[in-house]
Each structure stands twice: as C-alpha cells, then as structure tokens.
C-alpha atoms as a PDB file:
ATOM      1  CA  UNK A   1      26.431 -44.254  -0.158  1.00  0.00           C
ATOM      2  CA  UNK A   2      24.949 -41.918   2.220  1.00  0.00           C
ATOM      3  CA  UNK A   3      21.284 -39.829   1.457  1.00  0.00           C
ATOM      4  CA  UNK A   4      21.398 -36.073   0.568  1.00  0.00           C
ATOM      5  CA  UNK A   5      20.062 -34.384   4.267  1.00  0.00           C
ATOM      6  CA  UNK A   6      16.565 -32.969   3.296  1.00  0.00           C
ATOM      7  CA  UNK A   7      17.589 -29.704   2.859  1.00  0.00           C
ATOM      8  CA  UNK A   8      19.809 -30.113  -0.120  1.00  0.00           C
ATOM      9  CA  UNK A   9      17.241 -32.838  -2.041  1.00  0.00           C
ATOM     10  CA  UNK A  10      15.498 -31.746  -4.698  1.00  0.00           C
ATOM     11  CA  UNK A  11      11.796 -30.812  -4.491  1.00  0.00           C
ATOM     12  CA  UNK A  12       9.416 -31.707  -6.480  1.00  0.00           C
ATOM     13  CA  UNK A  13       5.613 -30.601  -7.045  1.00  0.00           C
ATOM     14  CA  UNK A  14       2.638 -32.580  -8.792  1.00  0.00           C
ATOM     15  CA  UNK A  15       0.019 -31.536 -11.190  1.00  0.00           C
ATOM     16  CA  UNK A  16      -3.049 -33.245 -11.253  1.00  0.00           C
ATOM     17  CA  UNK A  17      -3.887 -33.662 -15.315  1.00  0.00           C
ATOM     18  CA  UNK A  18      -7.448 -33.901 -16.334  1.00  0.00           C
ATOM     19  CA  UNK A  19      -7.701 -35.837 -19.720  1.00  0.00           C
ATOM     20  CA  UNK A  20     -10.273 -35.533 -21.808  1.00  0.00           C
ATOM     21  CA  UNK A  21     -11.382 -37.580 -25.765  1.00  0.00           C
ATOM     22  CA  UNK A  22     -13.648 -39.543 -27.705  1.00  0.00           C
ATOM     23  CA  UNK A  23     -14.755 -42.364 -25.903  1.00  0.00           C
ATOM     24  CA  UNK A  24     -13.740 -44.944 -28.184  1.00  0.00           C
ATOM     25  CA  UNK A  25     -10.133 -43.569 -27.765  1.00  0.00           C
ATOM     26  CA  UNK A  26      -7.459 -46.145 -26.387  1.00  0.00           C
ATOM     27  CA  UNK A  27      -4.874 -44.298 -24.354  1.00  0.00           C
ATOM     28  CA  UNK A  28      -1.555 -45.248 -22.514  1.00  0.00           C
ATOM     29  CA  UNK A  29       0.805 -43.996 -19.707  1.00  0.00           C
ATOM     30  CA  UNK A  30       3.703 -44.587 -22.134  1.00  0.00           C
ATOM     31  CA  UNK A  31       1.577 -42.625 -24.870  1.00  0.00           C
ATOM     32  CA  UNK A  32       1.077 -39.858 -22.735  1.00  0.00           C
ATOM     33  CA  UNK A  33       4.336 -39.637 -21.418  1.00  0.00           C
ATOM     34  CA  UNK A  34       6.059 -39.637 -24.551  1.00  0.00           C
ATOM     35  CA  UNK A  35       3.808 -37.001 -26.243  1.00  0.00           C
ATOM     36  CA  UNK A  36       4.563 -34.427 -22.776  1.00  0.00           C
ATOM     37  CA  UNK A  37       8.253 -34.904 -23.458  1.00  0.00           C
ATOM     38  CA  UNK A  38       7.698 -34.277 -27.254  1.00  0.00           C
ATOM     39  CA  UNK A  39       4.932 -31.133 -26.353  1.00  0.00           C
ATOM     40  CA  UNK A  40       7.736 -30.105 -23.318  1.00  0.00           C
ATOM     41  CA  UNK A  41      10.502 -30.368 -26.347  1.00  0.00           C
ATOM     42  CA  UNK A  42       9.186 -28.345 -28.835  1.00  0.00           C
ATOM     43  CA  UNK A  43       7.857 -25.495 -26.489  1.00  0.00           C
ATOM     44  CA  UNK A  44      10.847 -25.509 -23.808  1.00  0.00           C
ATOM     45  CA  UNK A  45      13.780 -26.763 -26.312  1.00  0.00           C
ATOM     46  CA  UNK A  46      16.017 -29.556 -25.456  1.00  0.00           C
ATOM     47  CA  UNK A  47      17.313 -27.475 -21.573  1.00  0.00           C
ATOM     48  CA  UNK A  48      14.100 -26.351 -20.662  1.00  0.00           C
ATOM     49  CA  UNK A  49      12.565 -29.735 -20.916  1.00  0.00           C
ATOM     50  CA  UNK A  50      15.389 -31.040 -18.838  1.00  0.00           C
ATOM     51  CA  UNK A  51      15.115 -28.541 -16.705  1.00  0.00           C
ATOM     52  CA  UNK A  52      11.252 -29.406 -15.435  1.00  0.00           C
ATOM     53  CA  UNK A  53      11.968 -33.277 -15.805  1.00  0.00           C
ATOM     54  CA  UNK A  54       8.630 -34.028 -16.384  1.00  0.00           C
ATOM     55  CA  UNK A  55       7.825 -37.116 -15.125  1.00  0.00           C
ATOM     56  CA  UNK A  56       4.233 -38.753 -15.270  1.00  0.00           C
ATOM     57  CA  UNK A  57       3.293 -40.888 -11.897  1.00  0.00           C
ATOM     58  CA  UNK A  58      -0.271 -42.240 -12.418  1.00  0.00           C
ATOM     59  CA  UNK A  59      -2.125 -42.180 -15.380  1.00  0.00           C
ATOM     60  CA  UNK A  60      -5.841 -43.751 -15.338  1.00  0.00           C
ATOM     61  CA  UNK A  61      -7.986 -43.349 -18.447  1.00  0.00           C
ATOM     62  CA  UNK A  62     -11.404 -45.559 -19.426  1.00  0.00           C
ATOM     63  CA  UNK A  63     -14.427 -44.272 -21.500  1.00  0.00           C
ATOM     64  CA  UNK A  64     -12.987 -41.021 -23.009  1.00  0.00           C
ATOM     65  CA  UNK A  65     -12.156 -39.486 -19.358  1.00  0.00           C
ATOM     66  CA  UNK A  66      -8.712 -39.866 -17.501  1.00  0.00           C
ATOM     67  CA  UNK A  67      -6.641 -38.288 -15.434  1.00  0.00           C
ATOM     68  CA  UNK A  68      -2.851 -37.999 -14.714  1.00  0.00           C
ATOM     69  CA  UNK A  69      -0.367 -36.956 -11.930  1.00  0.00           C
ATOM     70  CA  UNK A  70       2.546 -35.332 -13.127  1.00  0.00           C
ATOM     71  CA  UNK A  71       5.747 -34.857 -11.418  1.00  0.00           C
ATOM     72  CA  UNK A  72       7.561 -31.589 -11.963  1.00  0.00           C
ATOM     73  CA  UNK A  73      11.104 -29.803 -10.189  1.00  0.00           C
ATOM     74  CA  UNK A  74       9.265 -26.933  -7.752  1.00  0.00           C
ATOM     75  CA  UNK A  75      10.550 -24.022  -9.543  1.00  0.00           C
ATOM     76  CA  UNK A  76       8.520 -25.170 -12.984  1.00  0.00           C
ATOM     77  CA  UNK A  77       5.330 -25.498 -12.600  1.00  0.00           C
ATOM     78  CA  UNK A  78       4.299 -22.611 -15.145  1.00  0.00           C
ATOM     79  CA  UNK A  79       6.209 -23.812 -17.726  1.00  0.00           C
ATOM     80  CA  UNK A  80       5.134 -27.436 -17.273  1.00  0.00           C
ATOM     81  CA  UNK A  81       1.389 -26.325 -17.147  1.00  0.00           C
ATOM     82  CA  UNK A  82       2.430 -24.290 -20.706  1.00  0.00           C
ATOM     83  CA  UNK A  83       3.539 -27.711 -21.852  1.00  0.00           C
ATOM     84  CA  UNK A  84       0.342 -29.722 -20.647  1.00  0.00           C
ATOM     85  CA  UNK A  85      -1.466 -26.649 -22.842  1.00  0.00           C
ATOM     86  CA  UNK A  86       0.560 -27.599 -25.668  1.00  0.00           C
ATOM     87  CA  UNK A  87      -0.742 -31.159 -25.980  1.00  0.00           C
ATOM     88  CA  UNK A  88      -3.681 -32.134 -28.207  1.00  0.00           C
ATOM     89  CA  UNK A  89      -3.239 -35.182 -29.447  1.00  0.00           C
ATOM     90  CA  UNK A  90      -2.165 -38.795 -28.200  1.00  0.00           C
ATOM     91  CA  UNK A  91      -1.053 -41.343 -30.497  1.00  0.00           C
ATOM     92  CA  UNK A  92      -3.433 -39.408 -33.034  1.00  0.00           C
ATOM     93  CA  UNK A  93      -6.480 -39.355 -30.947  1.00  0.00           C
ATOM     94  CA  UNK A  94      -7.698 -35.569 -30.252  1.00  0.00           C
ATOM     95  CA  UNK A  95      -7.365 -35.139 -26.477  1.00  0.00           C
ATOM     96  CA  UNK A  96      -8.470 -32.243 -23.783  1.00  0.00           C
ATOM     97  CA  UNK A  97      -5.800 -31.726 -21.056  1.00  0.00           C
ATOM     98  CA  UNK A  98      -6.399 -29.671 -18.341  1.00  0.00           C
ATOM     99  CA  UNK A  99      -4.246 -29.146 -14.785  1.00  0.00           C
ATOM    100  CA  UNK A 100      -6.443 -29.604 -11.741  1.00  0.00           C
ATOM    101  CA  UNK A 101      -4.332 -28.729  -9.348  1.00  0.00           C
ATOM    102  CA  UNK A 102      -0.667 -28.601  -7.898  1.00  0.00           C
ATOM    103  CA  UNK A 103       0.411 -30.071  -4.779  1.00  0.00           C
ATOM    104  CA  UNK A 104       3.319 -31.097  -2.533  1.00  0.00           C
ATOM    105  CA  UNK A 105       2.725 -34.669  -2.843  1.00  0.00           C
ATOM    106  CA  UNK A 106       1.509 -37.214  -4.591  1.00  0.00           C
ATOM    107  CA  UNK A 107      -0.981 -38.523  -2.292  1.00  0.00           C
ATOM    108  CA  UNK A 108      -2.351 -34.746  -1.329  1.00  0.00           C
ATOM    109  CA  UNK A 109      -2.469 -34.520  -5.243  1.00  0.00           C
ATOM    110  CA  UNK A 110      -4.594 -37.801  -5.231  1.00  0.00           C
ATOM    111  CA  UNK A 111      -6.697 -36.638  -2.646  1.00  0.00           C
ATOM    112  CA  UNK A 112      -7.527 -33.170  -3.391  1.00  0.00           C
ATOM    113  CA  UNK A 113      -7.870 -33.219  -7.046  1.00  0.00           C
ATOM    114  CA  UNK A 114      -8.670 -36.326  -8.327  1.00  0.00           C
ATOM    115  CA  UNK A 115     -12.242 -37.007  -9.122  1.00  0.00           C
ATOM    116  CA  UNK A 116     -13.190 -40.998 -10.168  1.00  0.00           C
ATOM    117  CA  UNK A 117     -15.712 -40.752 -12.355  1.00  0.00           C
ATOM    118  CA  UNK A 118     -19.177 -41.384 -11.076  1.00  0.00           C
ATOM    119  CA  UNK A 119     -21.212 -41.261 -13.942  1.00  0.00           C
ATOM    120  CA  UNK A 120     -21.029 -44.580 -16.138  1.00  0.00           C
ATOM    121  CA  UNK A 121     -21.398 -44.432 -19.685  1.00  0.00           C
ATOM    122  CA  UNK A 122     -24.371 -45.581 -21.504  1.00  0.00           C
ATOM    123  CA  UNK A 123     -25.031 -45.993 -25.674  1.00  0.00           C
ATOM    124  CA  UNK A 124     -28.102 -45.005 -26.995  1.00  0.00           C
ATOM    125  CA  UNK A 125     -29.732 -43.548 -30.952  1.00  0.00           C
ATOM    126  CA  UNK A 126     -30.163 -39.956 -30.750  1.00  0.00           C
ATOM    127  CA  UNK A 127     -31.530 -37.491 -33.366  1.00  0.00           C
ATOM    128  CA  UNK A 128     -29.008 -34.789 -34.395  1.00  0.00           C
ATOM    129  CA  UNK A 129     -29.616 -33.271 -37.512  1.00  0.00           C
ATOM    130  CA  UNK A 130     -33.051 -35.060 -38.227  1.00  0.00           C
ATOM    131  CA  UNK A 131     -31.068 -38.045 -38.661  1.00  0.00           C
ATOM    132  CA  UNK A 132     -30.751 -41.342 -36.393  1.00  0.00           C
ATOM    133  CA  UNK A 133     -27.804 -41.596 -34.998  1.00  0.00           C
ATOM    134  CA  UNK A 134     -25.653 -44.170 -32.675  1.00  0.00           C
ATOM    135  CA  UNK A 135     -24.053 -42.132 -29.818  1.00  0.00           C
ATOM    136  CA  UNK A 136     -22.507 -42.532 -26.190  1.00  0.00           C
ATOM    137  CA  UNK A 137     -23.801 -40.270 -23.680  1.00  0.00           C
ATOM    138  CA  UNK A 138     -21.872 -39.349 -20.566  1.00  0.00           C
ATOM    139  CA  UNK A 139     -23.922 -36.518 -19.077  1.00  0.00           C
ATOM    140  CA  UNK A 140     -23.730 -33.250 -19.754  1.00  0.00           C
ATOM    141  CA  UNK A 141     -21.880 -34.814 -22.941  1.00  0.00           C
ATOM    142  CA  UNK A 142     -23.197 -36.951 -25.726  1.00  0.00           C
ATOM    143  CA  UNK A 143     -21.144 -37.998 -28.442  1.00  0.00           C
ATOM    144  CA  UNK A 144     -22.111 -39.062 -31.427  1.00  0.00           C
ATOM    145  CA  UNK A 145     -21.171 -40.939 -34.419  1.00  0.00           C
ATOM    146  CA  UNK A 146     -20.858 -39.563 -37.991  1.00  0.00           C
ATOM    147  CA  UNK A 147     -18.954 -41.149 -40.751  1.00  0.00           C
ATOM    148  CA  UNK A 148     -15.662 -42.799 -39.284  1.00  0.00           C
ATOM    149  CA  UNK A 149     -15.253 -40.022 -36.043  1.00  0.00           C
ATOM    150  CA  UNK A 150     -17.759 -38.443 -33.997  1.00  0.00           C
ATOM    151  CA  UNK A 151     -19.372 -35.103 -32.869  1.00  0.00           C
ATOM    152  CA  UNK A 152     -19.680 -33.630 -29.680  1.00  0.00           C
ATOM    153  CA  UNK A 153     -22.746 -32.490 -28.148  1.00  0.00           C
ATOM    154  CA  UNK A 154     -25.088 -32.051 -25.424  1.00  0.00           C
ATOM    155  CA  UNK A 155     -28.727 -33.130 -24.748  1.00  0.00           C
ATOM    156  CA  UNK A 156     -30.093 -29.889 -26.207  1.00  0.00           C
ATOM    157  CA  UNK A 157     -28.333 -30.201 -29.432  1.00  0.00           C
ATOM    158  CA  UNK A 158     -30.032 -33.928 -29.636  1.00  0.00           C
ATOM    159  CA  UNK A 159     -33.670 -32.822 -29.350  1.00  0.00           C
END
C-alpha cells in the first residue's frame, strides 16, 4: 500500500497541557486520556469529539505538577482548548489544566513550551490558622493538610 503524498495527509497540531493538583495526587496517561475524551464528549457530542480526535502523546506528572502534549486535527484547536477547560477532575482528584501553547510538532511543542520543573518539593509544619500544621511547600505554593484533603496557600497566608 502506497503513502498519501503530503499534501493530501492530514495535519495535525499539538497543545502543550499544563497540569496542575494536590501533591499527594497519583495521576495517569490513561486517566487523563480517558477523562479528555469524556470532557471532549460531553461538550462537543459524540461528532465533534471525533471530529478533533484528541489524542494525548506525552503525559509526565510527579509532585502535584505535570504536563501533557496533546494531539489535535489543525482545524480544532479552539474547540479542543474548550475541552481541556472543561476538565477538573482526574480519577476524582481536583486538577488545574491549562494549554501552554500550540505547535506544529511535537518536538517544537516539547521545546518551546515545556518547562521541567526546577523547584523540588520539600515538607515542612507551618502555622495557618494559629494551628500547627503538616504541609508541602513548592514555592510560591504551600499546601497544607487539614482533615483528610488539603488547603492551598502561599507563604503569606502561613505567617
């Protein structure tokens, strides 16, 4: 079977996703995929979705912080960034998802938009609220523990 010439393939751009939750969160490309289709489903409906055959690529996520790289048809990239919006939770943990950028392929996507993290996270007691209280901190942030979920925060707020 012979290829499609380039002029008739279908193009494709990719969003660079910025994920965002508590740091104890456990998260998973096949988590995340599954909740974009579900989020691209109920926004889109069942053609729409098809239509901007999302498709995620890369998916990284340690300490609360992630990122994604998600593969879109070229004349969607609206709509898929209104189904990215759409998302706030993954397999019940609370998540921020934000699009970084959009590029023509995957490794300008990479390159241009991608930030590792360079900040490491450390634990630490912090007073919020006059009380004692166990949090992570992962500047500007600090989250901290109350009950069975946490609170977000920032060194001010602990003080």
């Amino acid at each position: 079977m012979k290829h499609l010439p380039k002029h008739l393939r279908q193009r494709w751009r990719y969003l660079a996703v910025a994920v965002e939750s508590w740091p104890d969160a456990d998260l998973s490309r096949g988590a995340f995929q599954r909740d974009l289709w579900y989020a691209a489903q109920n926004l889109l409906g069942d053609t729409g979705s098809a239509d901007a055959d999302l498709t995620v690529y890369g998916f990284e996520f340690e300490d609360g912080r992630g990122h994604a790289v998600v593969r879109v048809r070229r004349g969607e990239v609206e709509r898929a960034r209104a189904a990215l919006a759409c998302m706030t939770e993954i397999d019940g943990n609370p998540v921020g998802v934000r699009v970084t950028g959009v590029s023509g392929t995957v490794r300008a996507c990479e390159e241009r938009y991608i930030q590792r993290p360079q900040v490491h996270r450390t634990t630490r007691q912090v007073a919020l609220d006059g009380v004692d209280r166990r949090a992570v901190v992962r500047p500007p942030r600090v989250d901290a523990r109350v009950g069975d979920g946490h609170v977000g925060a920032t060194d001010l707020d602990c003080e």
